[in-house]
PDB file of N, CA and C in Angstrom:
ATOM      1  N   UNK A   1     106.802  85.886  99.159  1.00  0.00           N
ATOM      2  CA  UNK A   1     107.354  87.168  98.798  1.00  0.00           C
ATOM      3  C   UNK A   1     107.683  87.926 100.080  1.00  0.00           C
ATOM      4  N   UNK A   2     108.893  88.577  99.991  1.00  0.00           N
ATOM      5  CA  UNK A   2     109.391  89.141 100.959  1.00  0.00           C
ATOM      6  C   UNK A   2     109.637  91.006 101.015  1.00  0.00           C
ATOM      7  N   UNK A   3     108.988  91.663 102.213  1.00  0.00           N
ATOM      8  CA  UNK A   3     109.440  92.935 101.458  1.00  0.00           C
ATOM      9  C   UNK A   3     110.886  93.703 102.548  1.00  0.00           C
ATOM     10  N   UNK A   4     111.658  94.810 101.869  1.00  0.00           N
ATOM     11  CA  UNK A   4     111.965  95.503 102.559  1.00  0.00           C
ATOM     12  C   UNK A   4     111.385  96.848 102.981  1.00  0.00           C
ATOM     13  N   UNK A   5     111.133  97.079 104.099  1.00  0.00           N
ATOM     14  CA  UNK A   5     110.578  98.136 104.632  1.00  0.00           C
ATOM     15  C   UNK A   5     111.247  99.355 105.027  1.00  0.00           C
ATOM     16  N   UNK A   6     110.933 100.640 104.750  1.00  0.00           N
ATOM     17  CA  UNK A   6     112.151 101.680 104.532  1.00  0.00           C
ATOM     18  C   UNK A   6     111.201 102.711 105.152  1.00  0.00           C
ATOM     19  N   UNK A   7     111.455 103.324 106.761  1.00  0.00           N
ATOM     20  CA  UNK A   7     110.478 104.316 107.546  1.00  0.00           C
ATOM     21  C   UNK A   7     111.600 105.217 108.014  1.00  0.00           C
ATOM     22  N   UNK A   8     110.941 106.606 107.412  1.00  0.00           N
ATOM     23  CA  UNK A   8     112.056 107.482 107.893  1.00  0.00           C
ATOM     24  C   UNK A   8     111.105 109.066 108.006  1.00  0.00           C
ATOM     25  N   UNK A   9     111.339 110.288 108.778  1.00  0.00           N
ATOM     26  CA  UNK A   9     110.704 111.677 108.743  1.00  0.00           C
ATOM     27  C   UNK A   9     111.590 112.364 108.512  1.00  0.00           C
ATOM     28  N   UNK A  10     110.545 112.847 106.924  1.00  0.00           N
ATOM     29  CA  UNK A  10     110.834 113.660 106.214  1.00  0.00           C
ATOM     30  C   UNK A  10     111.430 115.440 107.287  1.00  0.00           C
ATOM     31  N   UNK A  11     111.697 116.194 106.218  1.00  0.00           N
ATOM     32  CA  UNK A  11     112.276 117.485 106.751  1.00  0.00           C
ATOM     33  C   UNK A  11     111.411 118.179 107.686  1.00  0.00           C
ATOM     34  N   UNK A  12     110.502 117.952 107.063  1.00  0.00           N
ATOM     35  CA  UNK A  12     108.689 118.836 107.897  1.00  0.00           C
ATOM     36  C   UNK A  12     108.082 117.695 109.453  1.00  0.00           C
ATOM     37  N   UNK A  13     109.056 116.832 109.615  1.00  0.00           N
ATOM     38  CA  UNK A  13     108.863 115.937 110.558  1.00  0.00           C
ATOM     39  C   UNK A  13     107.042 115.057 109.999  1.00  0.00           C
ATOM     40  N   UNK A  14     106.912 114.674 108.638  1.00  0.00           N
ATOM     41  CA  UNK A  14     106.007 113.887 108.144  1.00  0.00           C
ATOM     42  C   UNK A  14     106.707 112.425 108.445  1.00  0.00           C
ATOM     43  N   UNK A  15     105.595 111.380 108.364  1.00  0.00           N
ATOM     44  CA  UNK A  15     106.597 110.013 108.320  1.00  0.00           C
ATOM     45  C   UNK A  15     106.544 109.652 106.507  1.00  0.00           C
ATOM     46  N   UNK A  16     107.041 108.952 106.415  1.00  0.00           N
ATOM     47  CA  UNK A  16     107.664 108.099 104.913  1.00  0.00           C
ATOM     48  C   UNK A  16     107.539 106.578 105.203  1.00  0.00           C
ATOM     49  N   UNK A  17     107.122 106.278 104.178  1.00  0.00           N
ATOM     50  CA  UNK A  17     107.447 104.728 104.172  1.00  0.00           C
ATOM     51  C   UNK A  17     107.239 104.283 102.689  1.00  0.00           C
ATOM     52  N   UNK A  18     108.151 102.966 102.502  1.00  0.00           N
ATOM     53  CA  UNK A  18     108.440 102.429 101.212  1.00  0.00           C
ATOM     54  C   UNK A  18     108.261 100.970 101.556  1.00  0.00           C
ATOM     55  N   UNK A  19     107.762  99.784 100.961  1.00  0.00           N
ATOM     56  CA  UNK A  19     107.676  98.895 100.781  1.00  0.00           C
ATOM     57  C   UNK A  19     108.185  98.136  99.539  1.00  0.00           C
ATOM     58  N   UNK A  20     109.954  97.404  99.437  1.00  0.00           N
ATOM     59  CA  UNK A  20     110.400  97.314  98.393  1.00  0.00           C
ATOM     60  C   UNK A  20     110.226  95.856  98.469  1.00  0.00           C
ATOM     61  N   UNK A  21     109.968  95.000  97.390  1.00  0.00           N
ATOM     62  CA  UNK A  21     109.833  94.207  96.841  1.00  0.00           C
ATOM     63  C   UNK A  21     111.582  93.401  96.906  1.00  0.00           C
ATOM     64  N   UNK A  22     111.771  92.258  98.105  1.00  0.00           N
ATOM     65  CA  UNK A  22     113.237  92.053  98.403  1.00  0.00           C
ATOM     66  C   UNK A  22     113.734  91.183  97.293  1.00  0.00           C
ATOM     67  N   UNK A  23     112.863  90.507  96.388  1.00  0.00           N
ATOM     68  CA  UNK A  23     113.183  89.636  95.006  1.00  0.00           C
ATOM     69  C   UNK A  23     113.640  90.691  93.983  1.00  0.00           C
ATOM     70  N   UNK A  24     112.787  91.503  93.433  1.00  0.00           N
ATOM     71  CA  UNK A  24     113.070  92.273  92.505  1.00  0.00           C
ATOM     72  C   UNK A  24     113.924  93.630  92.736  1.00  0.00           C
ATOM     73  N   UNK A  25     113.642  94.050  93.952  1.00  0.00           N
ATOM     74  CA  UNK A  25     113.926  95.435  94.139  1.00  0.00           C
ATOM     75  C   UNK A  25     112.928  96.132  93.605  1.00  0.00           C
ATOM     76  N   UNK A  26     111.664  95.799  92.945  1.00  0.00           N
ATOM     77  CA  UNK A  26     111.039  97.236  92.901  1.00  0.00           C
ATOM     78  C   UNK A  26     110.136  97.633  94.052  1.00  0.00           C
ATOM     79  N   UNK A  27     109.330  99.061  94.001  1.00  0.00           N
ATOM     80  CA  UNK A  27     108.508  99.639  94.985  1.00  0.00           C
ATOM     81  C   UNK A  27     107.380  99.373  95.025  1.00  0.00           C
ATOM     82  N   UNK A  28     106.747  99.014  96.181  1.00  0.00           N
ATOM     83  CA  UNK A  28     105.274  98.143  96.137  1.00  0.00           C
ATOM     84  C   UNK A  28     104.584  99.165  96.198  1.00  0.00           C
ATOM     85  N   UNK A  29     105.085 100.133  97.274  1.00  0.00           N
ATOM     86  CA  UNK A  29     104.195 100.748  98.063  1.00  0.00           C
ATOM     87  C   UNK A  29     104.984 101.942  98.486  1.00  0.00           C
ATOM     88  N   UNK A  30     104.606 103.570  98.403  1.00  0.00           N
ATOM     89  CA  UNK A  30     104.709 104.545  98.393  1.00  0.00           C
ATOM     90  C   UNK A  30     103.650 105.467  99.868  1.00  0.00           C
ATOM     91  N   UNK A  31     104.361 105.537 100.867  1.00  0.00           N
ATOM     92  CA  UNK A  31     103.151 106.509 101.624  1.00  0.00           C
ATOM     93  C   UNK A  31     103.828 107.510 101.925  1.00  0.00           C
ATOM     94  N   UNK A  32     103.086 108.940 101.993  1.00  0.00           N
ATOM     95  CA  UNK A  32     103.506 109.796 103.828  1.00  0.00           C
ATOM     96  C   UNK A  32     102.944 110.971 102.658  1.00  0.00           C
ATOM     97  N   UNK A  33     102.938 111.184 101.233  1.00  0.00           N
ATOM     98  CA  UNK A  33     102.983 111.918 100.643  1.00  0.00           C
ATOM     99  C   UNK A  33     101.348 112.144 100.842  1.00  0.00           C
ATOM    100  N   UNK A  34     100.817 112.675 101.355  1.00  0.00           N
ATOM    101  CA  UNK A  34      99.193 112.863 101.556  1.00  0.00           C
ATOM    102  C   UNK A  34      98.681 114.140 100.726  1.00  0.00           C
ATOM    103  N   UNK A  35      97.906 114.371  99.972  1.00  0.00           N
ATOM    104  CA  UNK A  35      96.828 115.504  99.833  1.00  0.00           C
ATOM    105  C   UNK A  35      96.451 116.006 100.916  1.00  0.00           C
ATOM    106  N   UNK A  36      96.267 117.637 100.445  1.00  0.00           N
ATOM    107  CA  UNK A  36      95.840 118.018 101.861  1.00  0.00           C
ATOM    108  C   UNK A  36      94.314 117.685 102.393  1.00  0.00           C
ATOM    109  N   UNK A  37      93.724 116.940 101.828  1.00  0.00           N
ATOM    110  CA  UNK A  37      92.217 116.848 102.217  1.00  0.00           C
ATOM    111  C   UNK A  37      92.353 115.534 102.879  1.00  0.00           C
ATOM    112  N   UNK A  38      93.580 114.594 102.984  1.00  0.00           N
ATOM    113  CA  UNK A  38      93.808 113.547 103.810  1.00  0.00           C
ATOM    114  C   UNK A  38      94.966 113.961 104.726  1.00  0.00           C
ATOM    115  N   UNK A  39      95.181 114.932 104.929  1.00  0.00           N
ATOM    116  CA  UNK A  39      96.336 115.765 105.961  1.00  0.00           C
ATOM    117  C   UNK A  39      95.968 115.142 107.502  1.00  0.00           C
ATOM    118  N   UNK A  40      94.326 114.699 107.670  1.00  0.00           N
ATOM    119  CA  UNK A  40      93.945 114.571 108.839  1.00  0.00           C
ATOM    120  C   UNK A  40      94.748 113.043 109.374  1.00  0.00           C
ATOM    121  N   UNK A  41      95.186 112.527 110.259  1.00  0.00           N
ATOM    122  CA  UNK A  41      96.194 111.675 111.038  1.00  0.00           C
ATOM    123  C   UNK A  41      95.364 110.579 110.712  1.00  0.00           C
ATOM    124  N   UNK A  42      94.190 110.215 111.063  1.00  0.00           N
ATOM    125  CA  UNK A  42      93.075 109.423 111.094  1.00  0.00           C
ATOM    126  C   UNK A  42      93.117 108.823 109.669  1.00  0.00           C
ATOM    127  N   UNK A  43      92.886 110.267 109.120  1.00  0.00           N
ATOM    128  CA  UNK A  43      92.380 109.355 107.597  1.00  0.00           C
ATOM    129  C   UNK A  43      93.697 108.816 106.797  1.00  0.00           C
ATOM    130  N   UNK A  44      95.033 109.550 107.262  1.00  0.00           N
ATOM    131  CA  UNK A  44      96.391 109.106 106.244  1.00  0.00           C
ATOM    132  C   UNK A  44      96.406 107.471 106.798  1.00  0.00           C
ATOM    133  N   UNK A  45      96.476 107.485 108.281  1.00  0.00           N
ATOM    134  CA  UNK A  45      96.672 105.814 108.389  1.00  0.00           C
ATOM    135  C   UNK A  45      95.617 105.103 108.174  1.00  0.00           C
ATOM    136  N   UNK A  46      94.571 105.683 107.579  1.00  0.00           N
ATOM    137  CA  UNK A  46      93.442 104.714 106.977  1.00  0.00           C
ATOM    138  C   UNK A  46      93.911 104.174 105.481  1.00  0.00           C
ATOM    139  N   UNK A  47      94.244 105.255 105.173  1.00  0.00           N
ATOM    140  CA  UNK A  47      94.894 105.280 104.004  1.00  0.00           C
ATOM    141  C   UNK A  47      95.711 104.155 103.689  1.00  0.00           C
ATOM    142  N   UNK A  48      97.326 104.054 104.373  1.00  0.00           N
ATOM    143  CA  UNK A  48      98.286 103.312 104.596  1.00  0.00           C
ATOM    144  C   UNK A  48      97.356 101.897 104.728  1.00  0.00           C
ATOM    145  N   UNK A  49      96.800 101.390 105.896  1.00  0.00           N
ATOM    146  CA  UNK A  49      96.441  99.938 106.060  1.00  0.00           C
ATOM    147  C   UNK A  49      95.420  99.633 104.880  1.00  0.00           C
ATOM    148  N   UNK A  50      94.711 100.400 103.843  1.00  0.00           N
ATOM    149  CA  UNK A  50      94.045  99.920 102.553  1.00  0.00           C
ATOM    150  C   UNK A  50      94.788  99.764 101.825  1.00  0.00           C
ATOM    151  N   UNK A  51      95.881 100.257 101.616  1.00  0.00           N
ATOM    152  CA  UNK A  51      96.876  99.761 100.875  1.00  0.00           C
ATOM    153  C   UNK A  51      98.249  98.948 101.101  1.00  0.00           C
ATOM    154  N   UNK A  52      97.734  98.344 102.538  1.00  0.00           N
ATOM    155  CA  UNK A  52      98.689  97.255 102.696  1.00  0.00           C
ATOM    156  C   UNK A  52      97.531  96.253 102.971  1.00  0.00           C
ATOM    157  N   UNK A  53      96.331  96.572 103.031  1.00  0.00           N
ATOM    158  CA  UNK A  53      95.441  95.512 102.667  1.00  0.00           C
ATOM    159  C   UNK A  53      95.727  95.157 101.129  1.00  0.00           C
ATOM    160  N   UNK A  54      95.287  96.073 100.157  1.00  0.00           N
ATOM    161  CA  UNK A  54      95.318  95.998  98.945  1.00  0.00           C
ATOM    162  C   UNK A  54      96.727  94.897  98.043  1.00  0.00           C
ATOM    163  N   UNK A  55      97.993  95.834  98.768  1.00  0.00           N
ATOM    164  CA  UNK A  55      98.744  94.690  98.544  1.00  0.00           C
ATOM    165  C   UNK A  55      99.115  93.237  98.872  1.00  0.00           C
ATOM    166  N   UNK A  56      98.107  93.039  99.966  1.00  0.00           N
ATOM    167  CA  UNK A  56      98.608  91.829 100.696  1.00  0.00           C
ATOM    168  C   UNK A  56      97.323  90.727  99.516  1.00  0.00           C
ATOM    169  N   UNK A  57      96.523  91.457  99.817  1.00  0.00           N
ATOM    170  CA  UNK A  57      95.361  90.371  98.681  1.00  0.00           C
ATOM    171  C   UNK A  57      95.800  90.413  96.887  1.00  0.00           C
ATOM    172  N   UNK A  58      96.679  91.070  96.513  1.00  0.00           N
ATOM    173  CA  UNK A  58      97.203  91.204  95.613  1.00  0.00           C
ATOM    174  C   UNK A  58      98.728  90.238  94.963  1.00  0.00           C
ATOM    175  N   UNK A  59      99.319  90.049  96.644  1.00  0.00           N
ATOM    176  CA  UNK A  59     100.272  89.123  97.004  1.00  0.00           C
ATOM    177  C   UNK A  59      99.541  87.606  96.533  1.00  0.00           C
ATOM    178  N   UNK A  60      98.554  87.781  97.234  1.00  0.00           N
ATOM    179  CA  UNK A  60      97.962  85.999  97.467  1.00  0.00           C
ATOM    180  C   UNK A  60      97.563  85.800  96.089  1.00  0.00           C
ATOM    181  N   UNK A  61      96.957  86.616  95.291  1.00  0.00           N
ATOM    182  CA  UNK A  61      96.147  86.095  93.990  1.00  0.00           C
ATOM    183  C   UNK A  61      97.500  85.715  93.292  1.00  0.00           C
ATOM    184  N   UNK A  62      98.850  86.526  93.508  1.00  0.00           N
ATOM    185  CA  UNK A  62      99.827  86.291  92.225  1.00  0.00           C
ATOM    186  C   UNK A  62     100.705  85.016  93.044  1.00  0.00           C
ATOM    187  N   UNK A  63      99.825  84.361  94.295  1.00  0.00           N
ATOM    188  CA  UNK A  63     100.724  83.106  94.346  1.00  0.00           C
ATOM    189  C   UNK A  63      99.802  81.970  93.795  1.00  0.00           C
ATOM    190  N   UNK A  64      98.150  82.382  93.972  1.00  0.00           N
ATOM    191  CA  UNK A  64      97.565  81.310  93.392  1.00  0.00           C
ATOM    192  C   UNK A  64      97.637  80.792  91.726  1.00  0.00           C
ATOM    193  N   UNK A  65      98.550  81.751  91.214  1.00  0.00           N
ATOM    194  CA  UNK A  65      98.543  81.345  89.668  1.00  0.00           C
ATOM    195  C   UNK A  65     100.097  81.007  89.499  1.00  0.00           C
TER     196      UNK A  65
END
């Protein structure tokens, strides 16, 4: 599985990122949009790599079947 990756800053100079799915076209993965109680830099890109952990082990289970 292949993705397209889509990184761009928003109006407020936040970053964005999309992770599209290059078979289907749909969206894997949604970031930059943070709560403010994860506003802190630290914790948003903690954030981001659990959920490109999340999808990557999510990847592997839907190749083992």
């Amino acid at each position: 599985m292949s993705y397209d990756i889509e990184a761009w800053l928003a109006a407020d100079g936040s970053p964005r990122l999309q992770l599209i799915d290059a078979d289907s076209g749909s969206v894997r993965l949604v970031w930059g949009d943070c709560p403010k109680a994860e506003s802190d830099s630290n914790q948003a890109l903690k954030g981001l790599f659990r959920e490109l952990m999340l999808l990557s082990a999510l990847q592997r289970l839907e190749q083992r079947h």
